[in-house]
Protein backbone atom coordinates (compact mmCIF):
# COMPACT_ATOMS: atom_id res chain seq x y z
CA UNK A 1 -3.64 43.57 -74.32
CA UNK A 2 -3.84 39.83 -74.26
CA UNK A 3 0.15 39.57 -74.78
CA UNK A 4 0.32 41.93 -71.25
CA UNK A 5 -2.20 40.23 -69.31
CA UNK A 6 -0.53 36.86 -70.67
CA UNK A 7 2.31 38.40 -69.02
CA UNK A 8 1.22 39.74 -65.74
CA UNK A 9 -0.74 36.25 -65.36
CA UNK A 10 2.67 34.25 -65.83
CA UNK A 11 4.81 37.08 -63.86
CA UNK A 12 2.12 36.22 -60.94
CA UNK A 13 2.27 32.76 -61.75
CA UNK A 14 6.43 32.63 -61.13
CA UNK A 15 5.67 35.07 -58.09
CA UNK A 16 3.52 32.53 -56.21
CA UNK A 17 5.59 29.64 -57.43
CA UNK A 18 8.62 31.37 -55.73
CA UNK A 19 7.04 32.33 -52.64
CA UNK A 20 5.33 29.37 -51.94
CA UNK A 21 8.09 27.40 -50.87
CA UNK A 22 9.38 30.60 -48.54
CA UNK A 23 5.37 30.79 -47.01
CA UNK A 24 5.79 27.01 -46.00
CA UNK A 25 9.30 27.36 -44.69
CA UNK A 26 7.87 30.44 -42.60
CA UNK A 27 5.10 28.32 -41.16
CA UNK A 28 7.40 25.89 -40.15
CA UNK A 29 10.03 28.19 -38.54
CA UNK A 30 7.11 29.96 -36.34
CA UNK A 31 5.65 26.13 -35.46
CA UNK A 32 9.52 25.61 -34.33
CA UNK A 33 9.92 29.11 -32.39
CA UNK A 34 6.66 28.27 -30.72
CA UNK A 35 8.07 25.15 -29.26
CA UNK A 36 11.06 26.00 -28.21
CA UNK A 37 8.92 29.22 -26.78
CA UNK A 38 7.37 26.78 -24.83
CA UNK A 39 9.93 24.67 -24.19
CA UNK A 40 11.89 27.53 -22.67
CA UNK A 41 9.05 28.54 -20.93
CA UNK A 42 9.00 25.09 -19.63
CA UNK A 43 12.70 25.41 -18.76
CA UNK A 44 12.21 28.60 -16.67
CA UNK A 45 9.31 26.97 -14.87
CA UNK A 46 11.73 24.29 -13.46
CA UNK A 47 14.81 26.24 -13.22
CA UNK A 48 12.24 28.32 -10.67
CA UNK A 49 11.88 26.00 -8.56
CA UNK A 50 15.69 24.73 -8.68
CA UNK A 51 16.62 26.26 -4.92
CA UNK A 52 13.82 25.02 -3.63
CA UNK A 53 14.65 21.50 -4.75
CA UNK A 54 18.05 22.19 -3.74
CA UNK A 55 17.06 23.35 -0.10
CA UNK A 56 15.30 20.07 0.14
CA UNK A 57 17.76 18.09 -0.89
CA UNK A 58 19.78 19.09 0.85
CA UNK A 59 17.23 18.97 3.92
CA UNK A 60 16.58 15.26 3.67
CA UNK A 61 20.24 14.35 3.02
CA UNK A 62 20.82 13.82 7.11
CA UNK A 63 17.20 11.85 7.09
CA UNK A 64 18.80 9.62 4.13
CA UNK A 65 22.10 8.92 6.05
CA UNK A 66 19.47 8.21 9.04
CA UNK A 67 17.44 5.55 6.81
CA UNK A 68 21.07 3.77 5.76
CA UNK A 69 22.06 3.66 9.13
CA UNK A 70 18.33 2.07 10.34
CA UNK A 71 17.90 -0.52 7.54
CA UNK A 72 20.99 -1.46 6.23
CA UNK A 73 21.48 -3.28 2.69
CA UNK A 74 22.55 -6.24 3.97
CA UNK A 75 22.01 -8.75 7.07
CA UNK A 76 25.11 -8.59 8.89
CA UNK A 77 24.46 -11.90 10.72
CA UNK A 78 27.88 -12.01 12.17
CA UNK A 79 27.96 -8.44 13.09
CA UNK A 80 24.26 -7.56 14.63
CA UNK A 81 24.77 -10.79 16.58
CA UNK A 82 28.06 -9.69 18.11
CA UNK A 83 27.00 -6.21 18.83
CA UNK A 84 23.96 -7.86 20.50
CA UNK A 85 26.25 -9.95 22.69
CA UNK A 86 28.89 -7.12 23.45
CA UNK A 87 25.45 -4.84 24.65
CA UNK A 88 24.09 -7.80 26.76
CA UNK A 89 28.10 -8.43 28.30
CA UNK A 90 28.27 -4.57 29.31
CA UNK A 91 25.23 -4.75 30.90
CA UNK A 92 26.24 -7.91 32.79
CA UNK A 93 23.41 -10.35 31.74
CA UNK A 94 24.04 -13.79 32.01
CA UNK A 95 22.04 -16.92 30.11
CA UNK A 96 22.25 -15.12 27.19
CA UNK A 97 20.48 -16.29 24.08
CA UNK A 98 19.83 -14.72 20.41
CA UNK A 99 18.28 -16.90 18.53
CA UNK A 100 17.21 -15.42 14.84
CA UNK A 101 14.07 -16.80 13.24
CA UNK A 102 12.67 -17.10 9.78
CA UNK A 103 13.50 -14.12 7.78
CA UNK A 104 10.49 -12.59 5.58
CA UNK A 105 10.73 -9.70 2.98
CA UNK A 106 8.45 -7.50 1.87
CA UNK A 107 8.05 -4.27 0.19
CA UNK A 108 11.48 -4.03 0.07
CA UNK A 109 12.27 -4.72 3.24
CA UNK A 110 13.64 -7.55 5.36
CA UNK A 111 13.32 -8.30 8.81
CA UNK A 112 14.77 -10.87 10.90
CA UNK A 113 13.31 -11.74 14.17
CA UNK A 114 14.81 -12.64 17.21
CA UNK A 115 14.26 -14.40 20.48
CA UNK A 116 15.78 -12.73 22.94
CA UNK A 117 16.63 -14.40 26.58
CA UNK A 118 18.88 -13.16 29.35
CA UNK A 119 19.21 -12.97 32.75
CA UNK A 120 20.32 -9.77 35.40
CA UNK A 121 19.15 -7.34 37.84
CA UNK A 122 16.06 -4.85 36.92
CA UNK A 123 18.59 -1.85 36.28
CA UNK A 124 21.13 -4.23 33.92
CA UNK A 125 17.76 -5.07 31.53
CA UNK A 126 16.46 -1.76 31.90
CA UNK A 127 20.30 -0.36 30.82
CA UNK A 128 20.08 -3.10 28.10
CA UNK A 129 17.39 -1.39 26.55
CA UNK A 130 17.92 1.69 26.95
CA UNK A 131 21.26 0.30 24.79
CA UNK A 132 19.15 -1.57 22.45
CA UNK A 133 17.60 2.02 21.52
CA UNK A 134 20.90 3.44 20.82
CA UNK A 135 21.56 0.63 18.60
CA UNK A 136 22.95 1.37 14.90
CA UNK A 137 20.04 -0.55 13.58
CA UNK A 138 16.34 -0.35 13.78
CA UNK A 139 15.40 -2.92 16.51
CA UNK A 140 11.76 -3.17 17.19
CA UNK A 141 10.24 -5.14 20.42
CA UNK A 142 7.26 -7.09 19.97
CA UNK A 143 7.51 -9.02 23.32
CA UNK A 144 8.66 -8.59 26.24
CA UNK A 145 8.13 -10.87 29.71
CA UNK A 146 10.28 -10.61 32.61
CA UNK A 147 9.90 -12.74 35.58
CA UNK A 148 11.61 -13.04 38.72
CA UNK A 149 13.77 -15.83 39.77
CA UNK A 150 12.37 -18.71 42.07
CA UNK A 151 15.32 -18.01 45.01
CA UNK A 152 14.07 -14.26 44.85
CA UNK A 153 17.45 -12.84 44.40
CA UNK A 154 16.62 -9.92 42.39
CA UNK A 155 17.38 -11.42 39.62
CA UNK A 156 15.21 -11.38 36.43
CA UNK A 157 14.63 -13.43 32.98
CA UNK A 158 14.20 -11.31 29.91
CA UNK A 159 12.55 -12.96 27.16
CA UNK A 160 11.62 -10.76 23.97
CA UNK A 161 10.94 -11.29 20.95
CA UNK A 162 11.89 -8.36 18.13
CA UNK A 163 12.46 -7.63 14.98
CA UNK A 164 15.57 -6.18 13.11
CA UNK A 165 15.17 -4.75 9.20
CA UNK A 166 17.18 -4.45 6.23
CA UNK A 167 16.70 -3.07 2.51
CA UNK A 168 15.44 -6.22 0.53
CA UNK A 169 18.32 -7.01 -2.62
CA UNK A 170 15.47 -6.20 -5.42
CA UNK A 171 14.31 -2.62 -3.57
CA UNK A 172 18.15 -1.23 -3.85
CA UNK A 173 17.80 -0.59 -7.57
């Protein structure tokens, strides 16, 4: 009797001692299925809301364009200055005068401003603004005084002072 139960001790013995290993390699696979359970879970979450994202992308992709257009990524001296020129020429203003100021950045934008003189009839500055607002930048007035000529010819002397914007170098990346 002590011979068997010697036996069925040691046959339990070799039992546990093989299934051990199999009982922590089990633990381990469920602890594995349960992430990726939740990972997947996880995945289904976001690929829910993919056409959503998609819709909005593809919503704000016009504003975007819009944004690059307003506030370039770089100054364009040469080229704001000469489209500012070409607008004050086909509105026939004389004693023209751009003269760009200190330039300041923050936030990741630039602006420039500008002092703006000229000289024309009411309707040739009104027509230069209304220009000005169809301008391929973002062009913002902070001052604006017009006053008549001395001879009272209808003639009047625009000086403004604005501001023009572009993306600062560090706020592109």
């Amino acid at each position: 009797m002590l011979i068997l139960m010697g036996m069925l001790l040691a046959a339990a013995a070799l039992g546990a001692y093989q299934y051990y290993p199999v009982h922590v390699q089990r633990k381990a696979l469920r602890q594995i299925l349960s992430k990726q359970n939740d990972k997947l879970d996880e995945i289904r979450t976001y690929s829910e809301k993919l056409p959503m994202l998609h819709r909005q992308v593809l919503e704000l992709e016009p504003r975007a364009k819009e944004f690059s257009r307003l506030f370039p990524e770089e100054q364009g001296f040469s080229q704001l200055w000469q489209q500012i020129a070409e607008i004050m020429n086909g509105n026939h203003l004389s004693d023209q005068l751009v003269r760009p100021g200190q330039i300041s950045c923050s936030e990741g934008f630039c602006s420039i401003p500008l002092e703006i003189q000229c000289s024309g009839t009411f309707e040739n500055i009104f027509e230069f603004f209304r220009s000005l607002e169809q301008f391929d930048r973002l062009i913002r007035l902070e001052e604006v005084h017009l006053s008549n000529a001395s001879d009272l010819s209808g003639t009047l002397t625009l000086q403004a002072k604005a501001k023009i914007f572009y993306q600062a170098k560090d706020a592109q990346k």
